[in-house]
PDB file of N, CA and C in Angstrom:
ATOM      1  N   UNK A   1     -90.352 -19.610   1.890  1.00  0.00           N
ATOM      2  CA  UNK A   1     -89.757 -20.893   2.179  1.00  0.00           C
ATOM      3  C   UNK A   1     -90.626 -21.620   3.217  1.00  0.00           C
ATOM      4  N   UNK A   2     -90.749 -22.422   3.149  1.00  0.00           N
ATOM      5  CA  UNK A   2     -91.778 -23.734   4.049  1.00  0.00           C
ATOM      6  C   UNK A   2     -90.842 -24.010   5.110  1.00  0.00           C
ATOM      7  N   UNK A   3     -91.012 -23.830   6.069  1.00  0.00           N
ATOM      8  CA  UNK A   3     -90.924 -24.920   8.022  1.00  0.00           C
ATOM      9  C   UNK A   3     -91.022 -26.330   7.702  1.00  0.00           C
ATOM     10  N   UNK A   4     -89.861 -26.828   7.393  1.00  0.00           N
ATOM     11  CA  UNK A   4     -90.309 -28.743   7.997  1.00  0.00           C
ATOM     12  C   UNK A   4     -90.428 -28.794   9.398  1.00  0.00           C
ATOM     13  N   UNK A   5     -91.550 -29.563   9.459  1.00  0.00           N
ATOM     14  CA  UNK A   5     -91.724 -30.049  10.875  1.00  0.00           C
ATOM     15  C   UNK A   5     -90.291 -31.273  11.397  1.00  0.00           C
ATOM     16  N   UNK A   6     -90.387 -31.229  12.729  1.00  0.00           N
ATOM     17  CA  UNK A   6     -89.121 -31.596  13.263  1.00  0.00           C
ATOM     18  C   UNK A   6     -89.560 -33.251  13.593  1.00  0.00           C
ATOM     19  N   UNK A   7     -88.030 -34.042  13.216  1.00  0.00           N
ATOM     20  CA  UNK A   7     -88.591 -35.174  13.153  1.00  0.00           C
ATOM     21  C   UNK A   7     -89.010 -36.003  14.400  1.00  0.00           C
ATOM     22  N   UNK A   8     -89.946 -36.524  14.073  1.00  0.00           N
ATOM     23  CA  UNK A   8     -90.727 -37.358  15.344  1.00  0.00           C
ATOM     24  C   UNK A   8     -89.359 -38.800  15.586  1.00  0.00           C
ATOM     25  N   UNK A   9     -89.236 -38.381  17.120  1.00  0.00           N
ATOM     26  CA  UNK A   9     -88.568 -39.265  17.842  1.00  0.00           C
ATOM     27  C   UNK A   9     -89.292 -40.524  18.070  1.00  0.00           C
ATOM     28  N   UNK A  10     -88.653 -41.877  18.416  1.00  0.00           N
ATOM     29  CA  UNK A  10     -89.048 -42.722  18.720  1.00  0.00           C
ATOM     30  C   UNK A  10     -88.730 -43.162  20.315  1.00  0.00           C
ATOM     31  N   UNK A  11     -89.784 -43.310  21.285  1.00  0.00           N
ATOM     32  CA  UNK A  11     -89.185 -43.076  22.673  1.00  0.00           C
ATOM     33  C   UNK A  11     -88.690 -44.692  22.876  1.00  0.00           C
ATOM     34  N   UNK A  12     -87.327 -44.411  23.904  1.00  0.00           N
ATOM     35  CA  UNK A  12     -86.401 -45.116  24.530  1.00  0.00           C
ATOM     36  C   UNK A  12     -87.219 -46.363  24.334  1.00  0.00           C
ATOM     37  N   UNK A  13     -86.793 -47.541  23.678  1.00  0.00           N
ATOM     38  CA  UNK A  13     -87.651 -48.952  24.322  1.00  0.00           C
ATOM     39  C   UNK A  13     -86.468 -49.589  25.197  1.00  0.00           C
ATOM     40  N   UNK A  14     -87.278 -50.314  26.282  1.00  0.00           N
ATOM     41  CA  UNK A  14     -86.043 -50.923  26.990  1.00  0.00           C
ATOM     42  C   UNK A  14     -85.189 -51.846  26.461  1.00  0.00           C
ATOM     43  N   UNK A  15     -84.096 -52.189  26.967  1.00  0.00           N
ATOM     44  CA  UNK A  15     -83.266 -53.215  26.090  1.00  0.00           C
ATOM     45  C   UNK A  15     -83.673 -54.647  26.641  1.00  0.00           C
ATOM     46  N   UNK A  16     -83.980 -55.553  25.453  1.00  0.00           N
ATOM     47  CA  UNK A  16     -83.859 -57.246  26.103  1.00  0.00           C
ATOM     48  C   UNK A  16     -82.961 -57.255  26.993  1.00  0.00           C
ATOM     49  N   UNK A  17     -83.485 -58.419  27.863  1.00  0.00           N
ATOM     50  CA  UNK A  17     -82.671 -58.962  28.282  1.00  0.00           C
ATOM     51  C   UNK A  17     -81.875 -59.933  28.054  1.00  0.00           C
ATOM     52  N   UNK A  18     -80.434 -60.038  27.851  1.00  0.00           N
ATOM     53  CA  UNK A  18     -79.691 -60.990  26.996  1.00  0.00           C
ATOM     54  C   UNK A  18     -80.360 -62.531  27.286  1.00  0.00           C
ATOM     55  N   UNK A  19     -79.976 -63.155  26.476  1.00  0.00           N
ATOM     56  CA  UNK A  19     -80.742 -64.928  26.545  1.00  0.00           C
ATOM     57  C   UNK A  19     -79.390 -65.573  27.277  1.00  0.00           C
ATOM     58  N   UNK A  20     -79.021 -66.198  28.328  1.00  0.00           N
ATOM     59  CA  UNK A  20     -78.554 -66.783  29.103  1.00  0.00           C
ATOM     60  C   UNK A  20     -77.694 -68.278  28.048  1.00  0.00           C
ATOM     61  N   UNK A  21     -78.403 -68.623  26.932  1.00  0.00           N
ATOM     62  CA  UNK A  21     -77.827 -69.313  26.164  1.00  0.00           C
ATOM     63  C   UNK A  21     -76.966 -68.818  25.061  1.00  0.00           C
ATOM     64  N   UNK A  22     -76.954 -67.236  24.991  1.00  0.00           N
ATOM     65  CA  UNK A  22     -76.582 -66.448  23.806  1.00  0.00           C
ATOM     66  C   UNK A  22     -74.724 -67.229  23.511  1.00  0.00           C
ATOM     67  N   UNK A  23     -74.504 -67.390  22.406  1.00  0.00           N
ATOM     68  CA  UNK A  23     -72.795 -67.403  22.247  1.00  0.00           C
ATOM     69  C   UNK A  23     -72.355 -66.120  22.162  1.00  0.00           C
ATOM     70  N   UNK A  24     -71.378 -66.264  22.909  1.00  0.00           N
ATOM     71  CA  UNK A  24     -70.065 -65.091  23.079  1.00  0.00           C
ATOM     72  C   UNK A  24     -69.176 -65.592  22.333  1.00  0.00           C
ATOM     73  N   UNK A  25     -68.295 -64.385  21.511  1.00  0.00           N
ATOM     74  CA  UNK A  25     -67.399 -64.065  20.680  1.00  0.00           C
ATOM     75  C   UNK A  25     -65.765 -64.163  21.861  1.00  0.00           C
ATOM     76  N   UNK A  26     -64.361 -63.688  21.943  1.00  0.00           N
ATOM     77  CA  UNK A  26     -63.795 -63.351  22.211  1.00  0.00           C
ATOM     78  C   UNK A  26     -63.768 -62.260  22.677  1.00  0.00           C
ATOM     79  N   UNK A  27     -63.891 -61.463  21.893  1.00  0.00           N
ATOM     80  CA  UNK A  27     -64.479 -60.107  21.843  1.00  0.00           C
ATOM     81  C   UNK A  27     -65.564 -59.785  23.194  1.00  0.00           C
ATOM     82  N   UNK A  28     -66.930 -60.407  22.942  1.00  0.00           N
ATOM     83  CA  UNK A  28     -67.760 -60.156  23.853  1.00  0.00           C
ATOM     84  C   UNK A  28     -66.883 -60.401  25.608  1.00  0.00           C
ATOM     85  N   UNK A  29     -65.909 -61.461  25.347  1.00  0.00           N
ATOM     86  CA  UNK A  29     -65.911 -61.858  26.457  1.00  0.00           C
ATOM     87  C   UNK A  29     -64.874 -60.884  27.420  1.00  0.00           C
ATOM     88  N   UNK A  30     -63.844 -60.705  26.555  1.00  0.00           N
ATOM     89  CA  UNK A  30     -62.463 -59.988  26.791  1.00  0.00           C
ATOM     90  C   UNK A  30     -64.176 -58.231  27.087  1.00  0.00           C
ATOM     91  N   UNK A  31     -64.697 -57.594  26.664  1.00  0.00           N
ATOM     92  CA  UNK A  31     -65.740 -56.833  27.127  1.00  0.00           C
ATOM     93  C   UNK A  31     -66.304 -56.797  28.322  1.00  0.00           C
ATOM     94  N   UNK A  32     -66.793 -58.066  28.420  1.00  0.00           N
ATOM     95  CA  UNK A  32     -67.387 -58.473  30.026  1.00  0.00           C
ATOM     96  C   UNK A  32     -66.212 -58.167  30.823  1.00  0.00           C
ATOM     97  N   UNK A  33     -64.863 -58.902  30.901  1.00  0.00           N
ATOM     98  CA  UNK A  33     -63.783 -58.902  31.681  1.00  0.00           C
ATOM     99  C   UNK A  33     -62.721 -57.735  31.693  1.00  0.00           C
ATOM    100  N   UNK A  34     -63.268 -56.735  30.970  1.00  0.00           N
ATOM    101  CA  UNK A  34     -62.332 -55.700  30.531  1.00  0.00           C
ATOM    102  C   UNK A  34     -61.043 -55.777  30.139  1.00  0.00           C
ATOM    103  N   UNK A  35     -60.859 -56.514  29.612  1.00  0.00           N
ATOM    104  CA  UNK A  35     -59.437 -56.602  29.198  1.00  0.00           C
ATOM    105  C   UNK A  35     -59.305 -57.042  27.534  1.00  0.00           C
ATOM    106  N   UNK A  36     -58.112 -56.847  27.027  1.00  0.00           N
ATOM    107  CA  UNK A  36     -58.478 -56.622  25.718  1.00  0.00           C
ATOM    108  C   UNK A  36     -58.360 -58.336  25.201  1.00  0.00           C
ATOM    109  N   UNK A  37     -58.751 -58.216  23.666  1.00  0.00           N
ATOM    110  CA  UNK A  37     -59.678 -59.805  23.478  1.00  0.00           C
ATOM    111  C   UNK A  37     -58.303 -60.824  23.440  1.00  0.00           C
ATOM    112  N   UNK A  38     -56.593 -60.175  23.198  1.00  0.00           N
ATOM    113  CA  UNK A  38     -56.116 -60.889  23.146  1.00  0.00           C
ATOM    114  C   UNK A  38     -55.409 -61.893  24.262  1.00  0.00           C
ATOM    115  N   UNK A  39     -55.756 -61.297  25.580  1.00  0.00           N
ATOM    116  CA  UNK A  39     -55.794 -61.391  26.996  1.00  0.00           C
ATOM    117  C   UNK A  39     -57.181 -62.471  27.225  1.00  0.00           C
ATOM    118  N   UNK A  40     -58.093 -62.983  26.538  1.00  0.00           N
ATOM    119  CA  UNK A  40     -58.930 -63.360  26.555  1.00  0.00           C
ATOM    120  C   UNK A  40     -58.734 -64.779  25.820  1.00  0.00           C
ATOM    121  N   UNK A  41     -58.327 -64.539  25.012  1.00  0.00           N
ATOM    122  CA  UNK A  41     -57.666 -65.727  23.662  1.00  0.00           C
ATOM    123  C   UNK A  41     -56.237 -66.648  25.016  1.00  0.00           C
ATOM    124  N   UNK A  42     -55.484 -65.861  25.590  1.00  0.00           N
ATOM    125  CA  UNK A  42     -54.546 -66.352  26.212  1.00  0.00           C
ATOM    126  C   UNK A  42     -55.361 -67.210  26.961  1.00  0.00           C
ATOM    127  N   UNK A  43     -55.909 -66.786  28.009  1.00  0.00           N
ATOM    128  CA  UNK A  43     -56.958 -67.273  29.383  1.00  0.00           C
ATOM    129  C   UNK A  43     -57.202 -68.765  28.577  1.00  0.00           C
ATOM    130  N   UNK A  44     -58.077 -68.991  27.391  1.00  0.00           N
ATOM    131  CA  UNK A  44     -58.820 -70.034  26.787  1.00  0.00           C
ATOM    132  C   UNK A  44     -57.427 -71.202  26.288  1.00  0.00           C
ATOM    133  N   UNK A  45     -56.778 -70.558  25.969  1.00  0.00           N
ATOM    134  CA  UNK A  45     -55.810 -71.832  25.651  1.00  0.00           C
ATOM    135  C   UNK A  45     -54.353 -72.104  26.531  1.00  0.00           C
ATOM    136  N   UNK A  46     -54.786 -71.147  27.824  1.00  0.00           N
ATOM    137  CA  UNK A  46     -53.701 -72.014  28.909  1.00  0.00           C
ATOM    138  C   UNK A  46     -54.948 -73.128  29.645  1.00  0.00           C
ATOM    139  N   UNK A  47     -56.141 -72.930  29.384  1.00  0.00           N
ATOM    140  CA  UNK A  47     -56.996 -73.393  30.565  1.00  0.00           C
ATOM    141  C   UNK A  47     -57.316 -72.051  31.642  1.00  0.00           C
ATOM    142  N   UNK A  48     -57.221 -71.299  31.790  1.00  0.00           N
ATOM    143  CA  UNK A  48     -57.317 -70.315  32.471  1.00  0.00           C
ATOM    144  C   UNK A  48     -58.760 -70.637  33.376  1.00  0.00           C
ATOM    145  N   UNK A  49     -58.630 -70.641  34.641  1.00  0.00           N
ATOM    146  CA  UNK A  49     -60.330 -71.007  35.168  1.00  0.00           C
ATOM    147  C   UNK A  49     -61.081 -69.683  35.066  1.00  0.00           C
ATOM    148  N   UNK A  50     -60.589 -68.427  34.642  1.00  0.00           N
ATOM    149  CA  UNK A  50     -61.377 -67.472  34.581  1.00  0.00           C
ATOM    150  C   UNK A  50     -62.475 -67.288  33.518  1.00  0.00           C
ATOM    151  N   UNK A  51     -62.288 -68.424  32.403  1.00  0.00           N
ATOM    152  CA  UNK A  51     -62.986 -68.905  31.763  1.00  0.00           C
ATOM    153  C   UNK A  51     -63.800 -70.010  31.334  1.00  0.00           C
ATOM    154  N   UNK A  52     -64.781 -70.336  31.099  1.00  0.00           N
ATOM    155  CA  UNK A  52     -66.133 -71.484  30.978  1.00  0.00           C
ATOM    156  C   UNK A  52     -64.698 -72.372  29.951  1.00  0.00           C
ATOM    157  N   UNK A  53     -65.296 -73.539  29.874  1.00  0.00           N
ATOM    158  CA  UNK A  53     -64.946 -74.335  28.628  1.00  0.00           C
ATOM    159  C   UNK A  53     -65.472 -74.108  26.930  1.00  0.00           C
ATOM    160  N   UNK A  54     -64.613 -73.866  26.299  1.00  0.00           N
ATOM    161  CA  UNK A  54     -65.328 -73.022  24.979  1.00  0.00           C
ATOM    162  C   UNK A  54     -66.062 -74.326  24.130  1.00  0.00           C
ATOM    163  N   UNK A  55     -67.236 -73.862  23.280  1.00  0.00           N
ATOM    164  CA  UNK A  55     -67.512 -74.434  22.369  1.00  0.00           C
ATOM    165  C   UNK A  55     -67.245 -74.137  21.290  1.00  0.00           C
ATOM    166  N   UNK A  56     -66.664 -75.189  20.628  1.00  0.00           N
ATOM    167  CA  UNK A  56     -65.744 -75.114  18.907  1.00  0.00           C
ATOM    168  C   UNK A  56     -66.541 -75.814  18.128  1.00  0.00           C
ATOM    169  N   UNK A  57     -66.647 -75.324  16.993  1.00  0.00           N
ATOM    170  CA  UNK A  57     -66.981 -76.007  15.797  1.00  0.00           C
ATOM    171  C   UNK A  57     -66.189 -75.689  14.674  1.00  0.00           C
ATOM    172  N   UNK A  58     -65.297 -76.762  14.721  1.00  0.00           N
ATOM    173  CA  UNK A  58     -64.193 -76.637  13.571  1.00  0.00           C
ATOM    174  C   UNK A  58     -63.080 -76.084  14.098  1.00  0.00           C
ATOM    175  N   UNK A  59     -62.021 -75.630  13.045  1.00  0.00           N
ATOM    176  CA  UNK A  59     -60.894 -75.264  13.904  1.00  0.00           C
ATOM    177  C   UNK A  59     -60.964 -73.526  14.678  1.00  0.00           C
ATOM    178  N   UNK A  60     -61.715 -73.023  13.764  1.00  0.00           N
ATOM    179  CA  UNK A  60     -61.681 -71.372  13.537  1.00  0.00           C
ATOM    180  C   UNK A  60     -63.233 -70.804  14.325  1.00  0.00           C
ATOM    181  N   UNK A  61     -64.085 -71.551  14.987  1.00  0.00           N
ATOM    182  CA  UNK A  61     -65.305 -70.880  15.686  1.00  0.00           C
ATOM    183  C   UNK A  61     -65.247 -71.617  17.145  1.00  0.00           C
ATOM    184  N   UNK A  62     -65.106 -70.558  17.709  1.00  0.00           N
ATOM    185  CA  UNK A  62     -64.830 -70.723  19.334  1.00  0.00           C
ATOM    186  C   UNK A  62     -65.913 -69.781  19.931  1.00  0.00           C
ATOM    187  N   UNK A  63     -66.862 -70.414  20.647  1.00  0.00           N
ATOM    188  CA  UNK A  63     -67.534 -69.463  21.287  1.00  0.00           C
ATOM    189  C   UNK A  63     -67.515 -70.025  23.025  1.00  0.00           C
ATOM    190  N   UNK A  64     -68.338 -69.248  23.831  1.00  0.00           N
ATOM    191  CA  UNK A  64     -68.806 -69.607  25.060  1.00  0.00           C
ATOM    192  C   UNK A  64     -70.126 -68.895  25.545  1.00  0.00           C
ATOM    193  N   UNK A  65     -70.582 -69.520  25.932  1.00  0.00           N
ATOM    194  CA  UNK A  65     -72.299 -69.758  26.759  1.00  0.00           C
ATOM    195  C   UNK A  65     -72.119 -68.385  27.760  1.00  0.00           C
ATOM    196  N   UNK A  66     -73.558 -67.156  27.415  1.00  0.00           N
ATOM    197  CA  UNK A  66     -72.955 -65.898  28.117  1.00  0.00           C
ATOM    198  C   UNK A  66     -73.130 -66.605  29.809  1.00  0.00           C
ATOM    199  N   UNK A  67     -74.347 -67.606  30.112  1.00  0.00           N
ATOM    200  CA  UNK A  67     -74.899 -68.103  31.527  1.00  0.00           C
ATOM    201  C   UNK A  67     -73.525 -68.574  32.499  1.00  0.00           C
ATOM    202  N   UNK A  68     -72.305 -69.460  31.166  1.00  0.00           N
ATOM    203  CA  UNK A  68     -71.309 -70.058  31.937  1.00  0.00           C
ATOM    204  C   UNK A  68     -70.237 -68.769  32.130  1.00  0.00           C
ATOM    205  N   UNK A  69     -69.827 -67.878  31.217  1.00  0.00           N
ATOM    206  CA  UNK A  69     -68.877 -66.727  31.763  1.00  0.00           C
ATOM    207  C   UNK A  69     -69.253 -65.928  32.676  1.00  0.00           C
ATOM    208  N   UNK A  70     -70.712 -65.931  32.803  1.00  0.00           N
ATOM    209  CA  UNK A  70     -71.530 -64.521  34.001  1.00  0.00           C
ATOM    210  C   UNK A  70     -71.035 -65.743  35.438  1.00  0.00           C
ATOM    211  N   UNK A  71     -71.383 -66.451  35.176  1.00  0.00           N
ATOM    212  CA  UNK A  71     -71.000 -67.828  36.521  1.00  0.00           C
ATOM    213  C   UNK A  71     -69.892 -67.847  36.954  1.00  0.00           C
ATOM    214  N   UNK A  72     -68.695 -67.522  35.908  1.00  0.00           N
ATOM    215  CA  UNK A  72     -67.783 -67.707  36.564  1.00  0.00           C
ATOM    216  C   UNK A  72     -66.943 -66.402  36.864  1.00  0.00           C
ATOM    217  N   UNK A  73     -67.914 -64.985  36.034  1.00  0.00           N
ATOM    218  CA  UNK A  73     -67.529 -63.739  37.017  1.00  0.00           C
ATOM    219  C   UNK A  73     -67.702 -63.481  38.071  1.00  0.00           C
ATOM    220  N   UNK A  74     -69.360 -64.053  38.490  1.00  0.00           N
ATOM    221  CA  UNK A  74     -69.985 -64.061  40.087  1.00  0.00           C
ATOM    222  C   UNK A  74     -68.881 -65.257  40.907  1.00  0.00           C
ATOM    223  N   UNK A  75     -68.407 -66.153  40.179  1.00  0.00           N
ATOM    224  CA  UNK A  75     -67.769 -66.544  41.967  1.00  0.00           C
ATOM    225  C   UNK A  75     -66.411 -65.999  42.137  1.00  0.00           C
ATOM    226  N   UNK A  76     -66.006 -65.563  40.320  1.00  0.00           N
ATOM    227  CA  UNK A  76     -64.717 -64.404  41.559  1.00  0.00           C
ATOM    228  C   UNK A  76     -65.046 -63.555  41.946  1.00  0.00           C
ATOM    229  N   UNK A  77     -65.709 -63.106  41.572  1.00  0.00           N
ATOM    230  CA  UNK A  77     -66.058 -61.587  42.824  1.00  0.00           C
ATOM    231  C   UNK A  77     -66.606 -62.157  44.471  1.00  0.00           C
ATOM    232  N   UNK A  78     -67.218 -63.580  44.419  1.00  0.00           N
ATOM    233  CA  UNK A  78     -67.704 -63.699  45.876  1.00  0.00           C
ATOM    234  C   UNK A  78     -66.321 -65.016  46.463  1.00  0.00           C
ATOM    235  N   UNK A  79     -65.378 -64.846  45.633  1.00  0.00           N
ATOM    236  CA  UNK A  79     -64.301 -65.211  46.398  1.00  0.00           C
ATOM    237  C   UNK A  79     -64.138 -66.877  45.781  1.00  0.00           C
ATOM    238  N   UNK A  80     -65.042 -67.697  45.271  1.00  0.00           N
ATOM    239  CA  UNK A  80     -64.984 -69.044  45.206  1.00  0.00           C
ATOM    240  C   UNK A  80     -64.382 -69.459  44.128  1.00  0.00           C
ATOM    241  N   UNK A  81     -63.930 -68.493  43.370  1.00  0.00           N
ATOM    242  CA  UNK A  81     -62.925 -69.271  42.575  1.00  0.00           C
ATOM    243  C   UNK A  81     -61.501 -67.934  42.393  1.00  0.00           C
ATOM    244  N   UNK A  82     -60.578 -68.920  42.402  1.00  0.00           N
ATOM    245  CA  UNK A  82     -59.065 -67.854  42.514  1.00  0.00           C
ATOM    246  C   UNK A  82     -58.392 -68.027  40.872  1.00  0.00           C
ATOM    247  N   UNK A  83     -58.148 -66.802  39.956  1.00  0.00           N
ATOM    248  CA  UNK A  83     -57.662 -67.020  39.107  1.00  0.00           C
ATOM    249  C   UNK A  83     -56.045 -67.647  39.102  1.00  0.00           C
ATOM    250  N   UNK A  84     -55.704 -67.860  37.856  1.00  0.00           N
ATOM    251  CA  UNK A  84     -54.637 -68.692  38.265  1.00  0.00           C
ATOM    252  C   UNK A  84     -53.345 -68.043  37.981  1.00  0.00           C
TER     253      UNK A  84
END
């Protein structure tokens, strides 16, 4: 019986760095904020300031800008904005 040789790995490449313009899902966002996406969906249609202003196209595609949700995780954590 023949030895296969063992398969050649491909080493670690680093990960991009996300694009600051990327659209976020619900999903992605309720991820960032740990909480689940339907806690996320609430936030966006009371106005919730814990969230950017979404961009829609049409009735059914809602996204948000990852640059404006990372913005508005950094000032609650440094205190400048109070959820509601």
């Amino acid at each position: 019986m023949e030895r296969r040789q063992p398969l050649r790995t491909v080493p670690d490449k680093p990960q991009p760095a996300h694009d600051p313009d990327e659209l976020m899902t619900y999903d992605d966002v309720a991820r960032l904020h740990k909480v689940k996406t339907h806690t996320a969906r609430a936030w966006a249609c009371s106005g919730d300031p814990r969230l950017p202003p979404a961009i829609t196209h049409g009735k059914n595609y809602v996204r948000f800008r990852r640059r404006d949700v990372l913005e508005r995780i950094d000032a609650m954590q440094r205190g400048e904005l109070v959820p509601a």
